[in-house]
N, C-alpha and C. Protein backbone atom coordinates (compact mmCIF):
# COMPACT_ATOMS: atom_id res chain seq x y z
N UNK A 1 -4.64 115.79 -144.54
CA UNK A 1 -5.36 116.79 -143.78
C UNK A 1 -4.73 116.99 -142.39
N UNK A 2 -3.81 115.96 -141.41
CA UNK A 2 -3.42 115.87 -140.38
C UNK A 2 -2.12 116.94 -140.42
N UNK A 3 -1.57 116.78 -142.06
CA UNK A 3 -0.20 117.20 -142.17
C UNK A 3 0.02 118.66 -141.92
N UNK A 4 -1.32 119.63 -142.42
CA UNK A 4 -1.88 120.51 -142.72
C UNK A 4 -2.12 120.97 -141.26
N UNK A 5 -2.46 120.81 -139.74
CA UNK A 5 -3.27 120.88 -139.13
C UNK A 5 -1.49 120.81 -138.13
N UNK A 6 -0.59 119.82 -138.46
CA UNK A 6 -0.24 119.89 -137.50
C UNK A 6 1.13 120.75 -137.74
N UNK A 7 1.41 121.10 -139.37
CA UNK A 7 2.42 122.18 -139.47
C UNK A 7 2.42 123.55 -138.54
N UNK A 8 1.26 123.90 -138.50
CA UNK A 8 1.02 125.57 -137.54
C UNK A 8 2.30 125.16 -136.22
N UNK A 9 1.74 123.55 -135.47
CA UNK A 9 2.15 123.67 -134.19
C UNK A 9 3.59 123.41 -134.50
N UNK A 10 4.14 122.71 -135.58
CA UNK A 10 5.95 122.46 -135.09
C UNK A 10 6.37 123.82 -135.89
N UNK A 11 5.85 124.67 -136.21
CA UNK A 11 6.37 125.78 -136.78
C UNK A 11 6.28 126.68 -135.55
N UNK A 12 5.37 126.67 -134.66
CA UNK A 12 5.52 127.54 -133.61
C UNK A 12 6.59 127.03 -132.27
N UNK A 13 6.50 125.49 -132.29
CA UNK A 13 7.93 124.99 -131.66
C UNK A 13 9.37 125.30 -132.32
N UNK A 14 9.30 125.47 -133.77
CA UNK A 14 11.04 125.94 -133.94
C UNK A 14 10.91 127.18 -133.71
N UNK A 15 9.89 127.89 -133.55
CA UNK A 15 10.29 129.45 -132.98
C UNK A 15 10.24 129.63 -131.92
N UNK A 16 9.90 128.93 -130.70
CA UNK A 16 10.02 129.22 -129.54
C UNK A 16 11.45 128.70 -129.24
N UNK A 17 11.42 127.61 -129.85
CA UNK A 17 12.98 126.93 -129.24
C UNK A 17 14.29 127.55 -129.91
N UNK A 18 13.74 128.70 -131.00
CA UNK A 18 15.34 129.75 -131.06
C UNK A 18 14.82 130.51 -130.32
N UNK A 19 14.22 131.17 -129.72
CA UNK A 19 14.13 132.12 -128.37
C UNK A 19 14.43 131.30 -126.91
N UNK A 20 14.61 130.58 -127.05
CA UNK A 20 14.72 129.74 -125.84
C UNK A 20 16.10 130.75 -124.72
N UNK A 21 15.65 130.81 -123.22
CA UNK A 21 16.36 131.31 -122.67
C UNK A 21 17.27 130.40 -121.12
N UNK A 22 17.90 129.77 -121.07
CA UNK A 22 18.10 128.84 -119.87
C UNK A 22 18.43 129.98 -118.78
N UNK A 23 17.90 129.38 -117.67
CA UNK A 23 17.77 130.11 -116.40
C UNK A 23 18.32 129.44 -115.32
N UNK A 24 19.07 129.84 -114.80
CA UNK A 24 19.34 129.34 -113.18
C UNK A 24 19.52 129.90 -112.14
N UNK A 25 19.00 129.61 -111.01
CA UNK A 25 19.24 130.69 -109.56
C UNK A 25 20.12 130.15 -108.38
N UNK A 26 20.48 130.54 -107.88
CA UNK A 26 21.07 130.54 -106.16
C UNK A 26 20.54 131.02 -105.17
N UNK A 27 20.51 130.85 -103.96
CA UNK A 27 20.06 131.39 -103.24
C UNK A 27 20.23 130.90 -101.36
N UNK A 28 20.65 132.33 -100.48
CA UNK A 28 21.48 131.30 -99.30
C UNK A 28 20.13 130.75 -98.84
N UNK A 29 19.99 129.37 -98.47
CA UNK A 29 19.09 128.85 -97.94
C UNK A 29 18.80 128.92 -96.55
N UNK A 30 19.36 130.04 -95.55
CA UNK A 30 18.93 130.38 -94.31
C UNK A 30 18.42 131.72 -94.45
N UNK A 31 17.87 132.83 -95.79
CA UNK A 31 17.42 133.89 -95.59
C UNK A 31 15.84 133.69 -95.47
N UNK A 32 14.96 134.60 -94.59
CA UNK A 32 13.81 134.28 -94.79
C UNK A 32 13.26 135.46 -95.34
N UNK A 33 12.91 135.19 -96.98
CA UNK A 33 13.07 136.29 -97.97
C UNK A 33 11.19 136.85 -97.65
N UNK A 34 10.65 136.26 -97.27
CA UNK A 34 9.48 137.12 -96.98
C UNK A 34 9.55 138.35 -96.09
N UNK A 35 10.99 138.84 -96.03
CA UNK A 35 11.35 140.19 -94.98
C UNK A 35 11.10 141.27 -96.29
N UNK A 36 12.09 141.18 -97.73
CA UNK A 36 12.27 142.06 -98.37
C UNK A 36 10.83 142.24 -98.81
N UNK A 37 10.78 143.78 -99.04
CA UNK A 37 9.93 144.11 -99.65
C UNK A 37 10.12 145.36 -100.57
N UNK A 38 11.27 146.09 -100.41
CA UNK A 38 11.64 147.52 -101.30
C UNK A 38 13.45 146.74 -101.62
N UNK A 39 13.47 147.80 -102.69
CA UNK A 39 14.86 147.47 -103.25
C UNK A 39 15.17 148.86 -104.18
N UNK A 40 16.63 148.90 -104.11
CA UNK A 40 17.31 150.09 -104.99
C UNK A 40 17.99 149.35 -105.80
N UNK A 41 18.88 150.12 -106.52
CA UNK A 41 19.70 149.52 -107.54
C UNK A 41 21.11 150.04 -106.79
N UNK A 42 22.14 148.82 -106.77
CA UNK A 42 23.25 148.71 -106.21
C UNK A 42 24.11 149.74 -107.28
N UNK A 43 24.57 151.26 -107.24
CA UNK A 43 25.33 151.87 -108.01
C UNK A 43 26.44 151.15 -108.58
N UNK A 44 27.28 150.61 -107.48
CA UNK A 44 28.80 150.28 -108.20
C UNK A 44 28.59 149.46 -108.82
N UNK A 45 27.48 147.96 -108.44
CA UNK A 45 27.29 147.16 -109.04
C UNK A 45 26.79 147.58 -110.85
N UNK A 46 26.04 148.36 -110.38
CA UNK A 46 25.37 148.94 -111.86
C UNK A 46 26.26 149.42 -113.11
N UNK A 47 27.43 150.43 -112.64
CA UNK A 47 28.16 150.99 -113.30
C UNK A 47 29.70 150.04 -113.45
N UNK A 48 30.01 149.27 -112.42
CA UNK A 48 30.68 147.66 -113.63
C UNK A 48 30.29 146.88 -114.67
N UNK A 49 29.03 146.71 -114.65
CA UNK A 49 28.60 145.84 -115.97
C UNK A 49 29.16 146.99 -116.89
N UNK A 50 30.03 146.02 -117.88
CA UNK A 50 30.46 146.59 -119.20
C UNK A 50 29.55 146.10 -120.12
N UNK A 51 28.48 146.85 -120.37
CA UNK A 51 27.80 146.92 -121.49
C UNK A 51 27.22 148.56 -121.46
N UNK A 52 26.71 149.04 -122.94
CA UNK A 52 25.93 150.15 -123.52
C UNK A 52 25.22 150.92 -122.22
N UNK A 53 25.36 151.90 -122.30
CA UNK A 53 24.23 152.46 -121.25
C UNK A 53 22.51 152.48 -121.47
N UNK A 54 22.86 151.93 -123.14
CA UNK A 54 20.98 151.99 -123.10
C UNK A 54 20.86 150.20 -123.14
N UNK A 55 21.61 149.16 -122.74
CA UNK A 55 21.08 147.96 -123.09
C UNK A 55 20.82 148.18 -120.42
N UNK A 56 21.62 148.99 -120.18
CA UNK A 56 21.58 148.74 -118.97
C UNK A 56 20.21 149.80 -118.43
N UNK A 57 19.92 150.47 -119.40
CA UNK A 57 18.76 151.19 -118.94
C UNK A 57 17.48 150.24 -119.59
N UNK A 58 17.33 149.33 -120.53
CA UNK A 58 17.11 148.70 -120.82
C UNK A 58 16.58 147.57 -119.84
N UNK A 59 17.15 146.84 -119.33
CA UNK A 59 17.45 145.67 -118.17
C UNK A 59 16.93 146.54 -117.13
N UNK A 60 17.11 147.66 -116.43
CA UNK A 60 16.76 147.92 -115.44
C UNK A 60 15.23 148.78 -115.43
N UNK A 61 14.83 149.04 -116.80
CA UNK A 61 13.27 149.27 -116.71
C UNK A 61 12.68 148.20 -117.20
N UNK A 62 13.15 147.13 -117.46
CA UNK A 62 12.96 145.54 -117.41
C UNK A 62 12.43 145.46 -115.78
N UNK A 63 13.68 145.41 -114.89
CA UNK A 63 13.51 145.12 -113.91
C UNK A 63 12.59 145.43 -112.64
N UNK A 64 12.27 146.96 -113.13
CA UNK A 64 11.59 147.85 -112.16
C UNK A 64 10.10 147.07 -112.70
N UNK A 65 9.59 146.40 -113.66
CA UNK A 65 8.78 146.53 -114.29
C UNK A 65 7.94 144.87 -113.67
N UNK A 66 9.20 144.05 -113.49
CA UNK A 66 8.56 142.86 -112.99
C UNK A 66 8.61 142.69 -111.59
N UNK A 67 9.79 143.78 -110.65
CA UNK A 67 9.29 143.70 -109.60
C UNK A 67 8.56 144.20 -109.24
N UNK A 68 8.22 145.94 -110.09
CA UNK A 68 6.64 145.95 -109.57
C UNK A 68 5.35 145.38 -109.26
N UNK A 69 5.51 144.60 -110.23
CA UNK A 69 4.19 143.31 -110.87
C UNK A 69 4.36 142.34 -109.88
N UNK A 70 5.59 141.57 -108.56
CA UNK A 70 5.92 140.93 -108.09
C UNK A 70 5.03 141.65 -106.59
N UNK A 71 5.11 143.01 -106.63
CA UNK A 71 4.62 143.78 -105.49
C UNK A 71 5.85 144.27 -104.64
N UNK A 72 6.91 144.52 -105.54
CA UNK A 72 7.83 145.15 -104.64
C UNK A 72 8.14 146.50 -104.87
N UNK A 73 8.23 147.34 -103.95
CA UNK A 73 8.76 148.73 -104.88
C UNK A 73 9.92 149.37 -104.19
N UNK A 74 10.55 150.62 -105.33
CA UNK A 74 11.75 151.28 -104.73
C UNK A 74 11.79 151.81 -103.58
N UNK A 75 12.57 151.77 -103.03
CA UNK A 75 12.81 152.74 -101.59
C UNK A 75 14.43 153.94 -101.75
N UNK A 76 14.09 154.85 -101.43
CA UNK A 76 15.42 155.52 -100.78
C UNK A 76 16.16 154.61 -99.11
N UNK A 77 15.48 153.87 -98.96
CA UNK A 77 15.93 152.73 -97.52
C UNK A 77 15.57 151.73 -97.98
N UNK A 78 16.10 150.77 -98.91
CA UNK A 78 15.50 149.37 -99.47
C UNK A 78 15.91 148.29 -98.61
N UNK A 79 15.34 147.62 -98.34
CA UNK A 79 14.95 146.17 -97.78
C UNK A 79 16.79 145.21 -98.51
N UNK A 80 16.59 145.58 -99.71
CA UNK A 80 17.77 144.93 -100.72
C UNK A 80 17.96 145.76 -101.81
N UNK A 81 19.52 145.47 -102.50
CA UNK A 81 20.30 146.39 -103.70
C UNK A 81 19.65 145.22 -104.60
N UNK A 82 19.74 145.83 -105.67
CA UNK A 82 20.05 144.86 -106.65
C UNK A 82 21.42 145.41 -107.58
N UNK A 83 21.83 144.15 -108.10
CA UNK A 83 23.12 144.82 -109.27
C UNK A 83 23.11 143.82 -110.25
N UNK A 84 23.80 144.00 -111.27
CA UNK A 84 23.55 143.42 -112.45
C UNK A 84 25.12 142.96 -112.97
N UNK A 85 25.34 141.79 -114.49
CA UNK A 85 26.30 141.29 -114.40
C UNK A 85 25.61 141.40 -116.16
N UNK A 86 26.28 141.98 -116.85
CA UNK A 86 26.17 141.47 -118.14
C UNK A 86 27.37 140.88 -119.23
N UNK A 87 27.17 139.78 -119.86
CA UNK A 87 28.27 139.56 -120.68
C UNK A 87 27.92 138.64 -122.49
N UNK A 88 29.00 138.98 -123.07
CA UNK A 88 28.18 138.28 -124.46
C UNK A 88 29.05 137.07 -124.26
N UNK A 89 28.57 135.75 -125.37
CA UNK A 89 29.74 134.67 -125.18
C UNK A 89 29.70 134.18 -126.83
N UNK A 90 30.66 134.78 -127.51
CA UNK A 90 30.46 134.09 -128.95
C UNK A 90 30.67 132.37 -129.01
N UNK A 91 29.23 131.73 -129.97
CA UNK A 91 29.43 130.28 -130.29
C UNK A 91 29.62 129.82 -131.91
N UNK A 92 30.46 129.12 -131.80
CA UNK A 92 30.97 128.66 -133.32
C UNK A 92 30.28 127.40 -133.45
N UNK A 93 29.47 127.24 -134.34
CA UNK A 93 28.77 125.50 -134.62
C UNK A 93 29.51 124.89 -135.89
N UNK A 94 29.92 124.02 -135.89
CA UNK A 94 30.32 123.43 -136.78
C UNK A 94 29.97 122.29 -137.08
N UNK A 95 29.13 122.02 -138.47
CA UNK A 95 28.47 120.75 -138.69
C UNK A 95 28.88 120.35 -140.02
N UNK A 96 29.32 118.94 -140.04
CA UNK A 96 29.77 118.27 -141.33
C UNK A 96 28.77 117.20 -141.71
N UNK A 97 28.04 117.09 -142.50
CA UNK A 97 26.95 116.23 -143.20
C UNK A 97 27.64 115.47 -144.27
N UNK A 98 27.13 114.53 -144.61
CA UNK A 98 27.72 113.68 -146.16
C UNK A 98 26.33 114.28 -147.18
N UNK A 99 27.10 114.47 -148.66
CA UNK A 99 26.51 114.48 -149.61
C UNK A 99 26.67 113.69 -150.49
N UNK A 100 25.73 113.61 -151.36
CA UNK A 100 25.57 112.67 -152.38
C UNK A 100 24.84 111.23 -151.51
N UNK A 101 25.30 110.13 -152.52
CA UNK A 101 25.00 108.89 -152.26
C UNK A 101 25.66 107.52 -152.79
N UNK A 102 24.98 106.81 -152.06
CA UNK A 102 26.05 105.03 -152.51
C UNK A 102 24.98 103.81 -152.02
N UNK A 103 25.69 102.82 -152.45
CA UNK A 103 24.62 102.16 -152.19
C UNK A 103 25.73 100.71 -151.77
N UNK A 104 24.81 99.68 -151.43
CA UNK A 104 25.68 98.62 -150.43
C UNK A 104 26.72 98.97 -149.65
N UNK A 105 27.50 98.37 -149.50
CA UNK A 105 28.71 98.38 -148.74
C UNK A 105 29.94 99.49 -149.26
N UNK A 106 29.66 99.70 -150.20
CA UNK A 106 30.57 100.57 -150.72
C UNK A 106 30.27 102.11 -150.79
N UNK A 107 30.81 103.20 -151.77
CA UNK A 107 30.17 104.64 -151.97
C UNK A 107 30.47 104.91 -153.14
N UNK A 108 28.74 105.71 -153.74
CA UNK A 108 28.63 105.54 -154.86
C UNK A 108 29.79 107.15 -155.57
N UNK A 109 29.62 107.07 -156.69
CA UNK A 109 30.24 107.97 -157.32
C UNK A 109 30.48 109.29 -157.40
N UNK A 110 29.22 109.70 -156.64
CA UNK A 110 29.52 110.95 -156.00
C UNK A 110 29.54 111.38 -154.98
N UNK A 111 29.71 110.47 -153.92
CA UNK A 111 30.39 111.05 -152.65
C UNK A 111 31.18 112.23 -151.91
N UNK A 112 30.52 112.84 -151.13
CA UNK A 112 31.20 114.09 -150.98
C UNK A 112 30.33 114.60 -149.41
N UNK A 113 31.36 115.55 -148.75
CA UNK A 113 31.30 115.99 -147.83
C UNK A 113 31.12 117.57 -147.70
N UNK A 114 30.30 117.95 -146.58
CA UNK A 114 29.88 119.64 -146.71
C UNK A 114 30.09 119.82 -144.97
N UNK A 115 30.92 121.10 -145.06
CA UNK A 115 30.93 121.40 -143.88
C UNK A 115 30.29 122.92 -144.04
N UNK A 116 29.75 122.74 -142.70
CA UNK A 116 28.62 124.34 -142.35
C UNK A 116 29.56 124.72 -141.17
N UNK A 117 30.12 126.14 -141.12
CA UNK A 117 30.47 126.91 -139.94
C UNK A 117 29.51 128.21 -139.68
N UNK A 118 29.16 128.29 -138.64
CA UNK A 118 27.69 129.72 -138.09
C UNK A 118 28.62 129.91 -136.69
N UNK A 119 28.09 131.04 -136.71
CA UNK A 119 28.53 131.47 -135.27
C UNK A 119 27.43 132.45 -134.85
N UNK A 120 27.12 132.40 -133.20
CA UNK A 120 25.61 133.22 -132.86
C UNK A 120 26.77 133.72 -131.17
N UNK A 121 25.82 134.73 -130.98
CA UNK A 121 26.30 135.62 -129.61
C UNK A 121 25.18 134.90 -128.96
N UNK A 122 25.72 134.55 -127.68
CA UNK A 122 24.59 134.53 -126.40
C UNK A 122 24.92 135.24 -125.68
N UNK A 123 23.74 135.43 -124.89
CA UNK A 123 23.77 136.64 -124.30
C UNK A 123 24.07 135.96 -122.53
N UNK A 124 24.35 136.74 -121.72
CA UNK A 124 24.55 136.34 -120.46
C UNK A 124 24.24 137.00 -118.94
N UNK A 125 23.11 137.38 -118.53
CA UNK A 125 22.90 138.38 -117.16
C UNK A 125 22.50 137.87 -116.24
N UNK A 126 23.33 138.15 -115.55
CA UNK A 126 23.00 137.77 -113.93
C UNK A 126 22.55 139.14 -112.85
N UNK A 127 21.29 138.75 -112.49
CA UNK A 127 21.06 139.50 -111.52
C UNK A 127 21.03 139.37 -110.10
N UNK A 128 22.20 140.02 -109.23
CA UNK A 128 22.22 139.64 -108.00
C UNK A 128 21.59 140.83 -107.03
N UNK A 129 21.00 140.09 -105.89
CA UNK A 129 19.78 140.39 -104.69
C UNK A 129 20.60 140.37 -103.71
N UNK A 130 21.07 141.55 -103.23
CA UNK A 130 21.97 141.98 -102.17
C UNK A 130 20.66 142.01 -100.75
N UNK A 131 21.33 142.00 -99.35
CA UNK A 131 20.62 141.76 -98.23
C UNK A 131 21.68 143.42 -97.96
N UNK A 132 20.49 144.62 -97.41
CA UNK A 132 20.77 146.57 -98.18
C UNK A 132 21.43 146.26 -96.79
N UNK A 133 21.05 145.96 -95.48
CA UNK A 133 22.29 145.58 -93.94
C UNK A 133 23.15 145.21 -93.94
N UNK A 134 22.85 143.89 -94.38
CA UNK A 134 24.22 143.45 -94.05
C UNK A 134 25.39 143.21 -95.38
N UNK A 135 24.70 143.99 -96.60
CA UNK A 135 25.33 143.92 -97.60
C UNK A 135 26.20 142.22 -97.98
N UNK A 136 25.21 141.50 -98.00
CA UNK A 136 25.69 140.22 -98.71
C UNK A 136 24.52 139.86 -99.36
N UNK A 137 25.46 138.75 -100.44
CA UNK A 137 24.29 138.26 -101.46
C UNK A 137 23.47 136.90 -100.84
N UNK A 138 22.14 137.55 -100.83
CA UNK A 138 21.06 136.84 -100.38
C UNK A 138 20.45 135.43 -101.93
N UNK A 139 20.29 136.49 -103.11
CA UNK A 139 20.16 135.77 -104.08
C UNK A 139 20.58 136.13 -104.99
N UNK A 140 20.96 134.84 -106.36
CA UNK A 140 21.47 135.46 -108.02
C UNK A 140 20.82 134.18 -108.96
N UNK A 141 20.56 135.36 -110.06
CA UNK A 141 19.78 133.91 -110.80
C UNK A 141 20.37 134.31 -112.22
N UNK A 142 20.44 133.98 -113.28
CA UNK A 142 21.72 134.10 -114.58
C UNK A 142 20.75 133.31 -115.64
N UNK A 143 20.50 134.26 -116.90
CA UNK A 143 19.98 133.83 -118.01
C UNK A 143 20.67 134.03 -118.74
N UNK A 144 20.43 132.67 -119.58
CA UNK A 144 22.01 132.77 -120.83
C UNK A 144 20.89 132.23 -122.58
N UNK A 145 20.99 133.28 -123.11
CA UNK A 145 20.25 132.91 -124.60
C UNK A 145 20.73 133.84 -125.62
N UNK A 146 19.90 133.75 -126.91
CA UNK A 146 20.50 134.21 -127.90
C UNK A 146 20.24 135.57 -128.20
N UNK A 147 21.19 136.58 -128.26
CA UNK A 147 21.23 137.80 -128.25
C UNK A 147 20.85 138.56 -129.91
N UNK A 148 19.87 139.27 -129.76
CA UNK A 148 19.24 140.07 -130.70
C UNK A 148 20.14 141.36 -131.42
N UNK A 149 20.60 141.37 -132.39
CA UNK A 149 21.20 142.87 -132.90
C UNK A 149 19.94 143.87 -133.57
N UNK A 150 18.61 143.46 -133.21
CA UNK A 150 17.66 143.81 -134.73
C UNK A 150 17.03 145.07 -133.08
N UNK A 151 17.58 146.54 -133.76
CA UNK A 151 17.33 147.43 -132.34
C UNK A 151 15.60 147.34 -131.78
N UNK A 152 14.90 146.86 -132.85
CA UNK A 152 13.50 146.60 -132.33
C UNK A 152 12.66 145.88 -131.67
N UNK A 153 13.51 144.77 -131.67
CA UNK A 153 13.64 144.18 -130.70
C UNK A 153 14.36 143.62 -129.49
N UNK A 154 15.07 144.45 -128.97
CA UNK A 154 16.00 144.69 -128.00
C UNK A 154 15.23 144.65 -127.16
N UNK A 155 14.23 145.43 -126.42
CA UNK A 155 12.83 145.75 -125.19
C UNK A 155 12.60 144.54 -125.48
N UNK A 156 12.17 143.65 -125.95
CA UNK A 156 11.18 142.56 -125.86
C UNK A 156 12.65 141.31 -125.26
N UNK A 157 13.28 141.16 -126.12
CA UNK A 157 14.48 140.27 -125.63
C UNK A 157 14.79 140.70 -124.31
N UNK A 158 14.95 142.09 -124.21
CA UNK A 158 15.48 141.92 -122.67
C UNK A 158 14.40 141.55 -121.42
N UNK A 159 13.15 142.17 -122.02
CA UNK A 159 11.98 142.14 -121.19
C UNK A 159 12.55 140.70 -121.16
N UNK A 160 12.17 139.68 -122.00
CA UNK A 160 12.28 138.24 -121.82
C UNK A 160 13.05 137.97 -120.86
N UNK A 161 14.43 138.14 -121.21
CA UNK A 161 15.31 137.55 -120.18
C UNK A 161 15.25 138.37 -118.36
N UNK A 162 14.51 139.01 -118.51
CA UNK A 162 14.43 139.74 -117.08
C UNK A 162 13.24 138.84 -115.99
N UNK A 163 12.01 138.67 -117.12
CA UNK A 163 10.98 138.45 -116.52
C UNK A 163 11.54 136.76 -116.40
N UNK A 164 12.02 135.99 -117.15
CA UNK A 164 12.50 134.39 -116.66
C UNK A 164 13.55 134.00 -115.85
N UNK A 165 14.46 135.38 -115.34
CA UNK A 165 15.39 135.00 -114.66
C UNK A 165 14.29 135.58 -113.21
N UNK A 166 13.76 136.40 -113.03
CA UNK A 166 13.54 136.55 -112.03
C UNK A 166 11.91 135.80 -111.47
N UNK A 167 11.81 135.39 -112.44
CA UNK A 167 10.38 134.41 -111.91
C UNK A 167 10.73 133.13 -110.97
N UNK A 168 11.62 133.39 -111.05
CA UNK A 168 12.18 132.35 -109.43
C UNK A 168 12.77 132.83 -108.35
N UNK A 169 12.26 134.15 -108.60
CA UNK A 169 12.60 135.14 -106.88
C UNK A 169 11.17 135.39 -106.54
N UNK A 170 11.05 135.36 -105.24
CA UNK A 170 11.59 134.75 -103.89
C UNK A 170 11.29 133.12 -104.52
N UNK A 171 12.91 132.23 -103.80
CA UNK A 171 12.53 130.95 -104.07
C UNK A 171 11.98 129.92 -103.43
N UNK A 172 11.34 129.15 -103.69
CA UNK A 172 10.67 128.46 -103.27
C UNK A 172 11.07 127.42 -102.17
N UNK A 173 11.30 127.22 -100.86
CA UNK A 173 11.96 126.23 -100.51
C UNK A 173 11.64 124.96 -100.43
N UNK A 174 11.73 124.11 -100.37
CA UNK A 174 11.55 122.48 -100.54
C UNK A 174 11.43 121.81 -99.00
């Protein structure tokens, strides 16, 4: 009855942990980020990322979407640019298991080896928080996970990776 009860929960842990997204930020530790409050989108920055124009329109109504929710909004005179960095990184896994079996010290008669090769795209964006004066980077934070080809869910993956890279802007100081 326990077995039953506790399948739901490790079935909902192997699906969170293939969505899993790692996050990390930077940030100069002499800005005092409670100044910004409006932001544009950095053009040049925008139009270097080599990716699709709809995965970058994508990401950036991602973006408008959680800094709204953060309480920040656009300006034609923004406080800070933002610009964006996108890249894929193909991974090759390669796993060799033993098959068959043996027994004592030795190996039994059918001994044999299986190798598995997979390969998955991760995905890679960094979003950097330009200071709109003095044009330097104030902050950048970079989410790296596994990239979706299924077009229906593209909005939700990117939503994901937008809303966890930037949930550590403004950062917290210590």
């Amino acid at each position: 009855m326990k077995a039953i009860k506790i399948l739901p929960l490790l079935l909902l842990f192997a699906v969170a942990s293939c969505s899993s997204i790692r996050v990390y930020s930077d940030y100069d530790k002499k800005v005092d980020f409670t100044q910004y409050k409006t932001y544009a989108y950095y053009k040049n920055g925008i139009d270097k990322a080599e990716i699709s124009d709809l995965d970058k329109k994508r990401i950036l109504r991602a973006i408008d979407e959680v800094m709204s929710a953060k309480g920040f909004s656009k300006s034609e005179t923004p406080d800070m640019l933002i610009s964006i960095n996108a890249k894929s990184e193909q991974n090759v896994n390669v796993n060799q298991y033993n098959s068959g079996w043996g027994w004592g010290w030795g190996w039994g008669p059918f001994w044999g080896s299986n190798t598995m090769v997979s390969t998955s795209t991760d995905g890679i964006l960094t979003i950097d928080l330009i200071d709109a004066k003095l044009k330097e980077l104030i902050w950048q934070g970079e989410g790296t996970g596994y990239l979706t080809k299924n077009v229906d869910k593209k909005d939700e993956n990117v939503k994901e990776f937008v809303t966890q890279i930037l949930a550590q802007y403004p950062p917290v100081k210590k």
